[in-house]
C-alpha atoms as a PDB file:
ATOM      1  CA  UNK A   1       0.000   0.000   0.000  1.00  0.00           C
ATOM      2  CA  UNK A   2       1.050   3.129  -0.628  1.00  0.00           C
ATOM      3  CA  UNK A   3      -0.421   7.074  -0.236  1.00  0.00           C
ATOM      4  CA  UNK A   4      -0.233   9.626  -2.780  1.00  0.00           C
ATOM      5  CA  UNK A   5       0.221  13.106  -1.927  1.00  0.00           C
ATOM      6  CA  UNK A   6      -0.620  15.608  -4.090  1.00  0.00           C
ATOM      7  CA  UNK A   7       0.590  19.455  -4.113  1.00  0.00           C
ATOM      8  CA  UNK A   8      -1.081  21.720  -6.362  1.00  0.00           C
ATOM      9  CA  UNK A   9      -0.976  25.509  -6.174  1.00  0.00           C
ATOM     10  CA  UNK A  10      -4.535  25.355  -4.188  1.00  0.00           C
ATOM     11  CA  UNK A  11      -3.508  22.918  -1.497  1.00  0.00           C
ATOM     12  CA  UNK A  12      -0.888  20.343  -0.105  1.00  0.00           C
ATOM     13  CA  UNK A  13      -2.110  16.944   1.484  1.00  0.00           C
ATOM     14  CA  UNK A  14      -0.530  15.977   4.277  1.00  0.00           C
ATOM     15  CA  UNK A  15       3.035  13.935   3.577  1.00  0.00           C
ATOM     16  CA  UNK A  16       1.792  11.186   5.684  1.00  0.00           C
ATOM     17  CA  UNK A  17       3.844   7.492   4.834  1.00  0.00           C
ATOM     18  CA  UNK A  18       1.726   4.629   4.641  1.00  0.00           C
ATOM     19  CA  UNK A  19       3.742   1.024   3.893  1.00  0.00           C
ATOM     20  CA  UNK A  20       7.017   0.869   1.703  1.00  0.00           C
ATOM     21  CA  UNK A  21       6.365   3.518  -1.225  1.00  0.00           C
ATOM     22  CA  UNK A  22       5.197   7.016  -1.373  1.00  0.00           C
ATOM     23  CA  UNK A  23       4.057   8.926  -4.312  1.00  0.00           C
ATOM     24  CA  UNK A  24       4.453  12.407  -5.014  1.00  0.00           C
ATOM     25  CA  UNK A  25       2.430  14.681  -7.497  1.00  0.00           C
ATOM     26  CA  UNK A  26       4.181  17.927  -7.177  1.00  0.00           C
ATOM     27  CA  UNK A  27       1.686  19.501  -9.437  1.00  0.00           C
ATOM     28  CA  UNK A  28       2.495  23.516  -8.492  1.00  0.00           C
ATOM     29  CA  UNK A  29       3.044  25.750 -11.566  1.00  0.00           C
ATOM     30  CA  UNK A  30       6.071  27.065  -9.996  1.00  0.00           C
ATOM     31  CA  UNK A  31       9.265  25.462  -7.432  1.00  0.00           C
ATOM     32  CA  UNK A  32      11.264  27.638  -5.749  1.00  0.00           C
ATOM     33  CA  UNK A  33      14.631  26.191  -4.741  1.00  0.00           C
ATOM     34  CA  UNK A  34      13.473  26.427  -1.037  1.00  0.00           C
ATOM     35  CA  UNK A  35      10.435  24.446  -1.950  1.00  0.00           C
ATOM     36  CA  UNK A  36      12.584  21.401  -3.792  1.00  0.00           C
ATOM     37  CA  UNK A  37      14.808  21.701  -0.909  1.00  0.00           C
ATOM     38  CA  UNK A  38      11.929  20.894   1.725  1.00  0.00           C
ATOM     39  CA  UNK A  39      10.830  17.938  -0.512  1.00  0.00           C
ATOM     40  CA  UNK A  40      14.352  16.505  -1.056  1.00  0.00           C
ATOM     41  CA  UNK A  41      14.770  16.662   2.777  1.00  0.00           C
ATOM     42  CA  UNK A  42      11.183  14.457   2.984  1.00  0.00           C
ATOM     43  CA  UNK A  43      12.721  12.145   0.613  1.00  0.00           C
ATOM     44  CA  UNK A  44      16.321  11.506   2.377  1.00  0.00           C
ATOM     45  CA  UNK A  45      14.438  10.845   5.479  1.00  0.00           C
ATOM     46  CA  UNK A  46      12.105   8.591   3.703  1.00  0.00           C
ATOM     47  CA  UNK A  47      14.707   6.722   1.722  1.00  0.00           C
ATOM     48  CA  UNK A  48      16.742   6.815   5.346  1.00  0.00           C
ATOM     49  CA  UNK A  49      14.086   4.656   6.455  1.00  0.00           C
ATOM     50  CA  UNK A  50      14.670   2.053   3.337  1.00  0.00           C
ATOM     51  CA  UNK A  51      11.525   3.236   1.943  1.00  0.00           C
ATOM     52  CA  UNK A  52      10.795   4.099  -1.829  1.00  0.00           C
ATOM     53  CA  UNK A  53       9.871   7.372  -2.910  1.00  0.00           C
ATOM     54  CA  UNK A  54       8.353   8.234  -6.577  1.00  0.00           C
ATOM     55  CA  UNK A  55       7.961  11.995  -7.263  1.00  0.00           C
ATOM     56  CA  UNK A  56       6.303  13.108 -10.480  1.00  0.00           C
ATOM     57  CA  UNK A  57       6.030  16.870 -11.834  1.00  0.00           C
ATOM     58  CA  UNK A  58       3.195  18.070 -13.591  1.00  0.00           C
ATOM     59  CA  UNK A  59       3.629  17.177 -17.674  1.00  0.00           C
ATOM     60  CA  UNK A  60       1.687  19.938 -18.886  1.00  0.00           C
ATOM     61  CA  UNK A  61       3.369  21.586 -22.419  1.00  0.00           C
ATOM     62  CA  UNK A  62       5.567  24.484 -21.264  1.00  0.00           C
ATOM     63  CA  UNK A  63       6.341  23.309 -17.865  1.00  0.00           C
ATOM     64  CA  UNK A  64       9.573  23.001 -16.679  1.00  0.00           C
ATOM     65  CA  UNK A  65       9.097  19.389 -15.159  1.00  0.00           C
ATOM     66  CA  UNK A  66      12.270  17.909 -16.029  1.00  0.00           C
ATOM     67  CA  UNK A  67      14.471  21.357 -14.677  1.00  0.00           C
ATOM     68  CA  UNK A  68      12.633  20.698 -11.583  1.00  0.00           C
ATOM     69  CA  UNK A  69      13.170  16.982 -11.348  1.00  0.00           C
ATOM     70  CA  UNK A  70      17.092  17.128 -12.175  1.00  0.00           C
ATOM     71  CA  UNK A  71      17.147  19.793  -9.763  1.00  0.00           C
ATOM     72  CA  UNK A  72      14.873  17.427  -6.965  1.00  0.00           C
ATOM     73  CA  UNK A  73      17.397  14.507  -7.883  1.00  0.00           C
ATOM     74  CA  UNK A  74      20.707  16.747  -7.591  1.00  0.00           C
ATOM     75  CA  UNK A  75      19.231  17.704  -3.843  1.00  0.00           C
ATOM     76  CA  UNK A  76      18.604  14.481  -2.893  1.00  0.00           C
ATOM     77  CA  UNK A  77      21.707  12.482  -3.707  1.00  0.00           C
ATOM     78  CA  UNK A  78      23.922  15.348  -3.233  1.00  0.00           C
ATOM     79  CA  UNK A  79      24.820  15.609  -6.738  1.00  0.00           C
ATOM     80  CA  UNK A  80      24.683  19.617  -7.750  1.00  0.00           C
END
């Protein structure tokens, strides 16, 4: 089992971990630095734990998805 959580520009769930996996949607129009930085922090503690974590950006034409996911990926493995 695993929960999704879902940021859009309206609301955040809460990052609560249920089982093995979580899921991100990071579906905001716009990431700050500041904001990756808080979700790579989620992730090291999650992946800390031996647990997997997925993110996913929004995919809509125009947004910048993949600069925000190399960035996400840089934070998290320490890699910039």
């Amino acid at each position: 089992m695993a929960l999704c959580v879902a940021e859009t520009d309206e609301e955040t769930q809460p990052a609560d971990v249920v089982g093995p996996v979580s899921y991100l949607r990071l579906h905001k129009s716009r990431y700050a630095d500041e904001d990756l930085g808080r979700w790579a922090q989620w992730i090291g503690q999650r992946a800390g734990e031996g647990r997997n974590v997925f993110a996913y950006f929004t995919h809509e034409e125009g947004a910048p998805a993949t600069d925000y996911a190399r960035t996400l990926m840089e934070l998290v493995t320490g890699n910039q």
